[in-house]
C-alpha atoms as a PDB file:
ATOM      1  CA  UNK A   1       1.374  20.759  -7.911  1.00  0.00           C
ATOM      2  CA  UNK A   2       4.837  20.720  -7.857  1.00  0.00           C
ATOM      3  CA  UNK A   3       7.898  20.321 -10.689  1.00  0.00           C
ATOM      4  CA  UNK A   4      10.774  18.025  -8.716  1.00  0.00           C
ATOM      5  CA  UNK A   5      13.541  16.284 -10.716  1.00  0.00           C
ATOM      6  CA  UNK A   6      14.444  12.517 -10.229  1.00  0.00           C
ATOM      7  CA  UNK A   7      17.840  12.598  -9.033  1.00  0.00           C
ATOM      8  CA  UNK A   8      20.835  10.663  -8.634  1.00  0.00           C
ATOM      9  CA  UNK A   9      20.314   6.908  -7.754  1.00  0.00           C
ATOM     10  CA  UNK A  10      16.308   7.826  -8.129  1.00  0.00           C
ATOM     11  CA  UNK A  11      15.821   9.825  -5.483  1.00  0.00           C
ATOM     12  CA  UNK A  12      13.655  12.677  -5.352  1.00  0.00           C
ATOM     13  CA  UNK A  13      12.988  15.280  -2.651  1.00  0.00           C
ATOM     14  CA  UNK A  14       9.465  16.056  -1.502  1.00  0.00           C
ATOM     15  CA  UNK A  15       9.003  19.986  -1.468  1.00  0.00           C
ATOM     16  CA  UNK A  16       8.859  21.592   2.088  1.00  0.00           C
ATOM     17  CA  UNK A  17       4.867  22.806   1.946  1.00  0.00           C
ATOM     18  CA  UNK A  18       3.918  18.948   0.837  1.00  0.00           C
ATOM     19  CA  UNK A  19       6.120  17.289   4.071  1.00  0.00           C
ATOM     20  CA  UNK A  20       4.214  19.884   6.210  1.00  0.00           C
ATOM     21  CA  UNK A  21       1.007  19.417   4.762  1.00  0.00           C
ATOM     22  CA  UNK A  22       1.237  15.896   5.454  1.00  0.00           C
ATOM     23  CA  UNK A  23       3.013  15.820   8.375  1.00  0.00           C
ATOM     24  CA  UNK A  24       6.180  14.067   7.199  1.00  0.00           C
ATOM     25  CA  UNK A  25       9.073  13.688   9.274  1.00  0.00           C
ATOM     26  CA  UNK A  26      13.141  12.969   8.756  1.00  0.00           C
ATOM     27  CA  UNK A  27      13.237   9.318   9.162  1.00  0.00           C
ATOM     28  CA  UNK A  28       9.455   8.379   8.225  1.00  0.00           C
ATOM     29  CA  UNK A  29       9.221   5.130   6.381  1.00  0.00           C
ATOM     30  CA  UNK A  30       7.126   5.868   3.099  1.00  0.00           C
ATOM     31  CA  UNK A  31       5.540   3.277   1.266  1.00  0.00           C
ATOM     32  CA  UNK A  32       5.594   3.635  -2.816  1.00  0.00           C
ATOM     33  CA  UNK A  33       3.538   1.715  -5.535  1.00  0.00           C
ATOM     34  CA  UNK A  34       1.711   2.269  -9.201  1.00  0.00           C
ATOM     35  CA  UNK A  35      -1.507   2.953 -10.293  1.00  0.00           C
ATOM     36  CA  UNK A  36      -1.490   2.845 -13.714  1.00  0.00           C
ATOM     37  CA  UNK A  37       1.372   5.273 -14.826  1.00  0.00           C
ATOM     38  CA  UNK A  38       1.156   6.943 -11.424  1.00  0.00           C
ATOM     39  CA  UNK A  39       3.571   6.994  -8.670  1.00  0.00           C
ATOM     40  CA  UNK A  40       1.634   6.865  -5.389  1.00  0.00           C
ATOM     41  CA  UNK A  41       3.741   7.608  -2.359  1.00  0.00           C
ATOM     42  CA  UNK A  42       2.327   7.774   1.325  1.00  0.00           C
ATOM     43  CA  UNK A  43       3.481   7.301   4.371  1.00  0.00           C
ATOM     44  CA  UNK A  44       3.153   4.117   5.934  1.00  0.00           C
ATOM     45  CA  UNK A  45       1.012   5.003   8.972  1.00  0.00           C
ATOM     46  CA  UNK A  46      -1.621   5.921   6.525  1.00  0.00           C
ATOM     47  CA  UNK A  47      -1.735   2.940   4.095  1.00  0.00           C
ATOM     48  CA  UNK A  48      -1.725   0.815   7.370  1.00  0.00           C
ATOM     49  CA  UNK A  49      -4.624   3.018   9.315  1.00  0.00           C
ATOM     50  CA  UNK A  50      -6.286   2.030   5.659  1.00  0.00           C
ATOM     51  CA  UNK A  51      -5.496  -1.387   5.894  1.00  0.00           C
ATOM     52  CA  UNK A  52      -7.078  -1.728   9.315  1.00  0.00           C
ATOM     53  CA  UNK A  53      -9.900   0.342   8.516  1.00  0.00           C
ATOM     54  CA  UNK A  54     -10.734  -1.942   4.952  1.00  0.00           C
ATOM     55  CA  UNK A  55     -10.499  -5.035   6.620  1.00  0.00           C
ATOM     56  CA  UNK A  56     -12.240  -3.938  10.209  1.00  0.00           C
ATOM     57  CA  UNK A  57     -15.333  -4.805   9.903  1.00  0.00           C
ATOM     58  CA  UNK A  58     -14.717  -8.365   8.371  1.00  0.00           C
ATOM     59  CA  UNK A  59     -16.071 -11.384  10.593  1.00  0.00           C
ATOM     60  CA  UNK A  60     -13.939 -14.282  11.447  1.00  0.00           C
ATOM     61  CA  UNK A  61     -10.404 -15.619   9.611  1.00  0.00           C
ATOM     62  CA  UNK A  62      -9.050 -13.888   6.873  1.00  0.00           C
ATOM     63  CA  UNK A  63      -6.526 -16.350   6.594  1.00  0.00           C
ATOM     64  CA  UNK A  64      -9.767 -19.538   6.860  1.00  0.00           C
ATOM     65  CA  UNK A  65     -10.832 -18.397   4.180  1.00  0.00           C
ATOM     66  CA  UNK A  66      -8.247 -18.292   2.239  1.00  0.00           C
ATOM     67  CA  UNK A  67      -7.287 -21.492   2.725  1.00  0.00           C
ATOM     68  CA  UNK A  68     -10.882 -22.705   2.150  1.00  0.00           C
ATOM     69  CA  UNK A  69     -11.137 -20.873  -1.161  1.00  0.00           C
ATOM     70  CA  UNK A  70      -7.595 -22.583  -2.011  1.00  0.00           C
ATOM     71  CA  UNK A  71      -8.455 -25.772  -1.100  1.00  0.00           C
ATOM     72  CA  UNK A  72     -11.549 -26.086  -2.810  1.00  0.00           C
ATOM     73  CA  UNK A  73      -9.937 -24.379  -6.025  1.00  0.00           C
ATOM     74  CA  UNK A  74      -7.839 -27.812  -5.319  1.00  0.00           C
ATOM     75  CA  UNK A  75     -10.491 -30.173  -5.162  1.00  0.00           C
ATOM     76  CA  UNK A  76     -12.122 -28.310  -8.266  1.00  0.00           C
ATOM     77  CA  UNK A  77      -8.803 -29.032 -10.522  1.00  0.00           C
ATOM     78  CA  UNK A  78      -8.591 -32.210  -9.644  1.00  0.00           C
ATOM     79  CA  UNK A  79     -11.630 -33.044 -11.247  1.00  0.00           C
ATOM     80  CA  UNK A  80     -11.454 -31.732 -14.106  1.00  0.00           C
END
């Protein structure tokens, strides 16, 4: 663990042994988000090598389905 201070405009600098450790780079786009009162920060290479991994194995059209599911959420209102 390590004690860094939010600084001007927000920013905050990621200790030396953490960039190594994760093999960040000057210039590396980082992606930030929340879970629950925690800041998660990775880099983006990572969170998309997840992304691909997750949805891998998945048969056919994300985006079919998607628009199946919306269209019968449609149909379903509609009645009612």
């Amino acid at each position: 663990m390590y004690r860094v201070r939010l600084g001007r405009q927000g920013r905050v600098v990621i200790p030396a042994p953490l960039r190594r450790v994760l093999g960040l780079r000057q210039g590396d786009t980082l992606v930030c988000g929340t879970a629950g009162q925690r800041l998660i920060l990775e880099a983006r290479r990572t969170a998309e090598e997840e992304l691909w991994q997750r949805f891998a194995k998945v048969k056919g059209s994300l985006a079919k389905e998607l628009i199946a599911q919306r269209r019968r959420e449609v149909e379903r209102e509609a009645k009612a």
